[in-house]
Each structure stands twice: as structure tokens, then as C-alpha cells.
N, C-alpha and C. Protein backbone atom coordinates (compact mmCIF):
# COMPACT_ATOMS: atom_id res chain seq x y z
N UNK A 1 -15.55 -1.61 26.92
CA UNK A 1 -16.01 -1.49 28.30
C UNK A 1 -16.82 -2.69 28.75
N UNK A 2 -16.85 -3.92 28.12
CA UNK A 2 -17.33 -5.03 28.50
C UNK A 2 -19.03 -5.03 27.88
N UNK A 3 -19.30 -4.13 26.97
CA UNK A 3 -20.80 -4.49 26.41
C UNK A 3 -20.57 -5.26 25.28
N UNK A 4 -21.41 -5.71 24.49
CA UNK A 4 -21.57 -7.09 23.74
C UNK A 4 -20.85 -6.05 22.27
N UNK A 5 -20.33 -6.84 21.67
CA UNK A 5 -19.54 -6.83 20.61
C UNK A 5 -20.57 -6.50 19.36
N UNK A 6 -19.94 -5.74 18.41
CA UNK A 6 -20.50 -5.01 16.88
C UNK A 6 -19.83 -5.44 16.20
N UNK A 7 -20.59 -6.04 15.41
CA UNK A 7 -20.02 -5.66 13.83
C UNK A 7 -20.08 -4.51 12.99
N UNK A 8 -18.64 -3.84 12.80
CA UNK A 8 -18.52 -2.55 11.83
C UNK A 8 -18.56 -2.87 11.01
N UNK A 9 -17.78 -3.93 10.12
CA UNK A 9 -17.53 -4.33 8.52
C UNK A 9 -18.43 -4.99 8.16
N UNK A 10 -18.83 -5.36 7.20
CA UNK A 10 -19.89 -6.07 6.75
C UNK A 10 -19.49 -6.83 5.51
N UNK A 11 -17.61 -7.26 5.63
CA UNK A 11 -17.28 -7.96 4.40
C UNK A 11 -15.71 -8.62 5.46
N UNK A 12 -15.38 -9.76 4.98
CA UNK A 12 -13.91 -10.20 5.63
C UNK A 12 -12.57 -9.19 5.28
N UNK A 13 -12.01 -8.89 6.63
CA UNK A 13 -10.83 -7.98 6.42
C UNK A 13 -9.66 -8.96 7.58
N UNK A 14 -8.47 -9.51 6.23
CA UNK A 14 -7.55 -10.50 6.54
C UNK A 14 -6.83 -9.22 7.97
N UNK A 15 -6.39 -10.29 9.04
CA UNK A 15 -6.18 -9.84 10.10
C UNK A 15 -4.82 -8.96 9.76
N UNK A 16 -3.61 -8.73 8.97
CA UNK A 16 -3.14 -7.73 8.70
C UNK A 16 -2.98 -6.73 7.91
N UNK A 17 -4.69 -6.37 7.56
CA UNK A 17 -5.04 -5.93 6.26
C UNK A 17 -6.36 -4.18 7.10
N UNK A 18 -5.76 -4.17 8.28
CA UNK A 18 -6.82 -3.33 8.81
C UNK A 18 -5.62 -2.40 9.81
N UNK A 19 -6.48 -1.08 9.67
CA UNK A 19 -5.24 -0.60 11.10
C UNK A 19 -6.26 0.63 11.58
N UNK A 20 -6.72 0.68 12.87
CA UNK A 20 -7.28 1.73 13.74
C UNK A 20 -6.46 2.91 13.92
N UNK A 21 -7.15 4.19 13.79
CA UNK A 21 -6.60 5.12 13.97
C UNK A 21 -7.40 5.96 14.25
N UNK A 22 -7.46 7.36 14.94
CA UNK A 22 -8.12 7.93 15.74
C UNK A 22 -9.07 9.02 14.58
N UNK A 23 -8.94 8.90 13.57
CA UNK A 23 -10.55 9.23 12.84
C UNK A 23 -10.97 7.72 12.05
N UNK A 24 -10.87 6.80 12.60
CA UNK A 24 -11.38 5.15 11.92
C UNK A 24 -10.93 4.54 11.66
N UNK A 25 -10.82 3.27 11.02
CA UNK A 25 -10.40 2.14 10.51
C UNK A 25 -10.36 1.82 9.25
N UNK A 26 -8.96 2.09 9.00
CA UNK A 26 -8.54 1.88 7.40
C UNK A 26 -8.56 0.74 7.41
N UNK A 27 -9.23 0.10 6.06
CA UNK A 27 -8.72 -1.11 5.93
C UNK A 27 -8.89 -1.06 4.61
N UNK A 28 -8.00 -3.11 4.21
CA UNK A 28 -8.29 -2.92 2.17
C UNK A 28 -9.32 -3.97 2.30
N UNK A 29 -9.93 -3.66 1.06
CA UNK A 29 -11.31 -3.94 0.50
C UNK A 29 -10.75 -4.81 -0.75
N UNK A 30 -11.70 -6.40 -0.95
CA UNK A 30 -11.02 -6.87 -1.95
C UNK A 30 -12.47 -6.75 -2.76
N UNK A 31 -12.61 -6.63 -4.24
CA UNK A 31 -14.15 -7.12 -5.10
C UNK A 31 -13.59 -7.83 -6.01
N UNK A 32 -14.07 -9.18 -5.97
CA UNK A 32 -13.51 -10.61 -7.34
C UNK A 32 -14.68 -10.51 -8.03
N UNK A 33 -14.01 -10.46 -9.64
CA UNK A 33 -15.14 -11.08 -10.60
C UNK A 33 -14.38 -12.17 -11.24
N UNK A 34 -15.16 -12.48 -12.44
CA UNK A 34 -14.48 -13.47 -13.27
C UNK A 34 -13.77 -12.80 -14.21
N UNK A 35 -12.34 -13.63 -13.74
CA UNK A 35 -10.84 -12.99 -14.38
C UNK A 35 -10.03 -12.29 -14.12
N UNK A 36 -10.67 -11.83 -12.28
CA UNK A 36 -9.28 -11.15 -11.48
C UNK A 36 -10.36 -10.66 -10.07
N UNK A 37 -9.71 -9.37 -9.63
CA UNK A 37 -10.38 -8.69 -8.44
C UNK A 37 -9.77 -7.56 -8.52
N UNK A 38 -10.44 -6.20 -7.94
CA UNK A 38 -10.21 -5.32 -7.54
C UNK A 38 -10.03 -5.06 -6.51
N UNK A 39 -8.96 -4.11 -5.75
CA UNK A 39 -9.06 -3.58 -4.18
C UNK A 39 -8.86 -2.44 -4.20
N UNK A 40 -9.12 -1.57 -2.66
CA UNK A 40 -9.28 -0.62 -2.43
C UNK A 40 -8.74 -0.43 -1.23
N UNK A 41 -8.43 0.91 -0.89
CA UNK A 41 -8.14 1.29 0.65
C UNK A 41 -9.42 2.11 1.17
N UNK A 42 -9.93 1.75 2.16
CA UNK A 42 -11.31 2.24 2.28
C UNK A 42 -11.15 3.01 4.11
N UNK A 43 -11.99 3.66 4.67
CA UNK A 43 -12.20 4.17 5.33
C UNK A 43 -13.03 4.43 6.12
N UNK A 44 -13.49 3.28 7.47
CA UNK A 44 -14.59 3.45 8.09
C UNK A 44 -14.62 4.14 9.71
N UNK A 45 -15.79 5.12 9.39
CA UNK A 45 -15.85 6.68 10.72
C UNK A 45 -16.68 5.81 11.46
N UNK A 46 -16.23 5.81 13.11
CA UNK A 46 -17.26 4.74 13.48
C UNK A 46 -18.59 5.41 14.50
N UNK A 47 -18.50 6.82 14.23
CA UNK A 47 -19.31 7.87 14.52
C UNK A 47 -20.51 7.94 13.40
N UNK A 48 -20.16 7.69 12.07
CA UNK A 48 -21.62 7.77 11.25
C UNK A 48 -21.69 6.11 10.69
N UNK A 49 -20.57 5.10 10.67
CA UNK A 49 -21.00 4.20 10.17
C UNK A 49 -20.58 4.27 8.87
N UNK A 50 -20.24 5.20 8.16
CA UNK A 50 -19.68 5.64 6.31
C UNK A 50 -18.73 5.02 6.51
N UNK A 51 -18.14 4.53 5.36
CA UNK A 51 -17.28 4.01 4.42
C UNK A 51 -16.99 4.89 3.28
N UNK A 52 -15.62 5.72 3.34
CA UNK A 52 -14.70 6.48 2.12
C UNK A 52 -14.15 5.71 1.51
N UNK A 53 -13.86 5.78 0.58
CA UNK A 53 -12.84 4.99 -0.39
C UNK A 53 -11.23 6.08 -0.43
N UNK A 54 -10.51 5.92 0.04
CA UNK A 54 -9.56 6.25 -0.31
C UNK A 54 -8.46 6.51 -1.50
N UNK A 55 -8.50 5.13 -1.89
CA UNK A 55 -7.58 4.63 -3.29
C UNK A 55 -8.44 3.35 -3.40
N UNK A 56 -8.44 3.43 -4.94
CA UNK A 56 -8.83 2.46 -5.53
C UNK A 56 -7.85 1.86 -6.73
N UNK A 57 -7.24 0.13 -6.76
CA UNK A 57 -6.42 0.08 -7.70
C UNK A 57 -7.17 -1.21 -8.83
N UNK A 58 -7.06 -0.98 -10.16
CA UNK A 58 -7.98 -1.38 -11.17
C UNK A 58 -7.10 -2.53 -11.75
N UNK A 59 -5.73 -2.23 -12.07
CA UNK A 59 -5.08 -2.52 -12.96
C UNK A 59 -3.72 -3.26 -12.48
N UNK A 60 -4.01 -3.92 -11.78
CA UNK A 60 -2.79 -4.82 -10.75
C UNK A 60 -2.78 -6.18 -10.72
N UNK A 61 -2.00 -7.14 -11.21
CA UNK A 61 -1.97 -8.12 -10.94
C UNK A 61 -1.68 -8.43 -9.80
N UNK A 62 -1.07 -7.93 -8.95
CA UNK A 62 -0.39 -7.76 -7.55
C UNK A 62 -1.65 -7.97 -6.68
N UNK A 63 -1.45 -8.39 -5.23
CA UNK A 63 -2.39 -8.93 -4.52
C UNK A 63 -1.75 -7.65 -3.38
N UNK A 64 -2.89 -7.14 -2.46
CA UNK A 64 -2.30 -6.31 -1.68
C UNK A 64 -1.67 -7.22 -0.17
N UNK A 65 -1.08 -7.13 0.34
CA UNK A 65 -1.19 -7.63 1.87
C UNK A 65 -0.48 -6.96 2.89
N UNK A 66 -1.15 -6.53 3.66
CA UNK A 66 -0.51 -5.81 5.00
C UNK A 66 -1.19 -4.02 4.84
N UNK A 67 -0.61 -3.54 6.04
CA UNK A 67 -1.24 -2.08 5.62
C UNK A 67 -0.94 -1.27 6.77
N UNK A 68 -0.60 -0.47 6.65
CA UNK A 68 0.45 0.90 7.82
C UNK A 68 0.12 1.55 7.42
N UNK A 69 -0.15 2.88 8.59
CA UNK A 69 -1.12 4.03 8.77
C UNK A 69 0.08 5.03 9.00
N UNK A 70 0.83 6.30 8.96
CA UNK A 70 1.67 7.22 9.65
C UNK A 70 0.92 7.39 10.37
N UNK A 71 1.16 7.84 12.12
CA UNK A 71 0.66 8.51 12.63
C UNK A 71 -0.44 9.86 12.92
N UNK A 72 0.38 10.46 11.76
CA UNK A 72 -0.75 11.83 11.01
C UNK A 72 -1.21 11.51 10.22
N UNK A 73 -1.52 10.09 10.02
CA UNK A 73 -2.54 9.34 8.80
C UNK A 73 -2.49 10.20 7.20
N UNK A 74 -1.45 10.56 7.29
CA UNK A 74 -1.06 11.58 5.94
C UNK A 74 -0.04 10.64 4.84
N UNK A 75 0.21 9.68 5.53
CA UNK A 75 0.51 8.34 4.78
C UNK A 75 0.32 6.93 5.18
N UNK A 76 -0.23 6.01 3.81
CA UNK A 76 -0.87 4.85 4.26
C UNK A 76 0.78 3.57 3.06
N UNK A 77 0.83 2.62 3.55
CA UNK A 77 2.06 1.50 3.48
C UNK A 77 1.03 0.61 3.08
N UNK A 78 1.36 0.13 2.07
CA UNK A 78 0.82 -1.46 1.68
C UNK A 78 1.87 -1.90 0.87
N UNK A 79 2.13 -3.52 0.70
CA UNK A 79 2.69 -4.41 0.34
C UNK A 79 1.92 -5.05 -0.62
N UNK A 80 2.70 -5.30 -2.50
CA UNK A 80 1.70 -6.07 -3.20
C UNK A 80 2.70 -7.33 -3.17
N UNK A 81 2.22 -8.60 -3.37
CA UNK A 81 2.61 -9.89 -3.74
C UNK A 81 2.34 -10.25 -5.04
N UNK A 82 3.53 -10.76 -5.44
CA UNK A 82 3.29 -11.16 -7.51
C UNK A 82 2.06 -12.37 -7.40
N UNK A 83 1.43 -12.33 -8.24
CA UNK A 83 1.06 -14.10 -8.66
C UNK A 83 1.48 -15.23 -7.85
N UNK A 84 0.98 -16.00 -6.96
CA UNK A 84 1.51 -16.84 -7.43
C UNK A 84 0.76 -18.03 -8.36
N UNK A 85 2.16 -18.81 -9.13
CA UNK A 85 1.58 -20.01 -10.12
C UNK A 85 2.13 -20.88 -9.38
N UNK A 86 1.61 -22.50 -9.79
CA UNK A 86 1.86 -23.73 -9.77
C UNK A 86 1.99 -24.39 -10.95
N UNK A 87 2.90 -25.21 -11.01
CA UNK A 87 2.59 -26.69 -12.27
C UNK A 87 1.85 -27.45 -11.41
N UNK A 88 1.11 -28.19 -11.72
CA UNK A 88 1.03 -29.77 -11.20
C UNK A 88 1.35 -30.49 -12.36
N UNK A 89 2.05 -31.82 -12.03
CA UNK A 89 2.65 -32.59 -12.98
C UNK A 89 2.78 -34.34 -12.36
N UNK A 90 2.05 -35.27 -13.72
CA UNK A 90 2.46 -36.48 -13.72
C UNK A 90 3.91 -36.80 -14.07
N UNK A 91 4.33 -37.62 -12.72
CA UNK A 91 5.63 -38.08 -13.16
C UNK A 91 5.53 -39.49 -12.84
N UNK A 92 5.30 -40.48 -14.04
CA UNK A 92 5.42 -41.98 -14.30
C UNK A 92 6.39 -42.15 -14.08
N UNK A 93 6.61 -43.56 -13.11
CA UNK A 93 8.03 -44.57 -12.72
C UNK A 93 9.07 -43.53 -11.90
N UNK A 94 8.38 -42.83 -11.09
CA UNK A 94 9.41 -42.00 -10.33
C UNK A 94 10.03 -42.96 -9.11
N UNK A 95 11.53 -42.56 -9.28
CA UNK A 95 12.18 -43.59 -8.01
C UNK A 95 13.05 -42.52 -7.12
């Protein structure tokens, strides 16, 4: 309605990693330590300000990205991405 803007989250949520729905804003939650990260599907009511955890996944090399709500929010869609690796490599006398 044109009053000054809030911050709900209080951590970065990648712009197709969140989806509004009429009891809150699902979004995924990433936590990095040393030697990987954990995520979560979390759940914020914007009536008390709480944060639910929904699902939590421990054991994934997979990176989550993206995230779909059903309508009756009775099912949630996410997409994992493998790894990715790189070589980097010297190549002497390349023609």
C-alpha cells in the first residue's frame, strides 16, 4: 500500500528459491560449514514473524534450486543440481 518496505528474512533467499502463499512464505534455507552445507524448506507466518522448518535435508550432495508450492500447499517441488567440478589445466605450446 505504498508504506516503507520490511525486512522478513534475515538471511539471502536466491530469487527462485522463495514462493508466497496465503499462510506465508516458503522458502529454502541454505547453512555452510567446512566440507559442505545443509538446507532446508522453511516457513515464514508473517502474522507472528516464526519461522517452521518444514524439511530438512542432511545428506545431499545435490544443491537445491527453484521451489513450487501446490496451491493447497499440501505439496512443495524443488529441483537438486549435481556438483558441479572443474579441471583447470596448464597447457604449454598450445597452437
Amino acid at each position: 500500500n505504498g508504506g516503507q518496505e520490511t525486512r522478513v528474512i534475515d538471511r539471502k533467499v536466491n530469487c527462485f528459491n522463495w514462493k508466497v502463499m496465503r499462510e506465508g512464505i516458503y522458502f529454502l534455507s541454505f547453512t555452510y560449514f567446512p566440507g559442505g552445507e545443509r538446507w532446508s524448506i522453511e516457513l515464514l507466518s508473517p502474522e507472528s514473524g516464526k519461522v517452521t522448518q518444514i524439511f530438512r535435508q542432511t545428506n545431499s550432495a545435490n544443491h537445491p534450486e527453484g521451489l513450487a508450492v501446490s496451491p493447497d500447499s499440501r505439496w512443495i517441488l524443488y529441483n537438486e543440481l549435481p556438483p558441479t567440478e572443474a579441471d583447470i589445466m596448464l597447457v604449454e605450446n598450445f597452437r
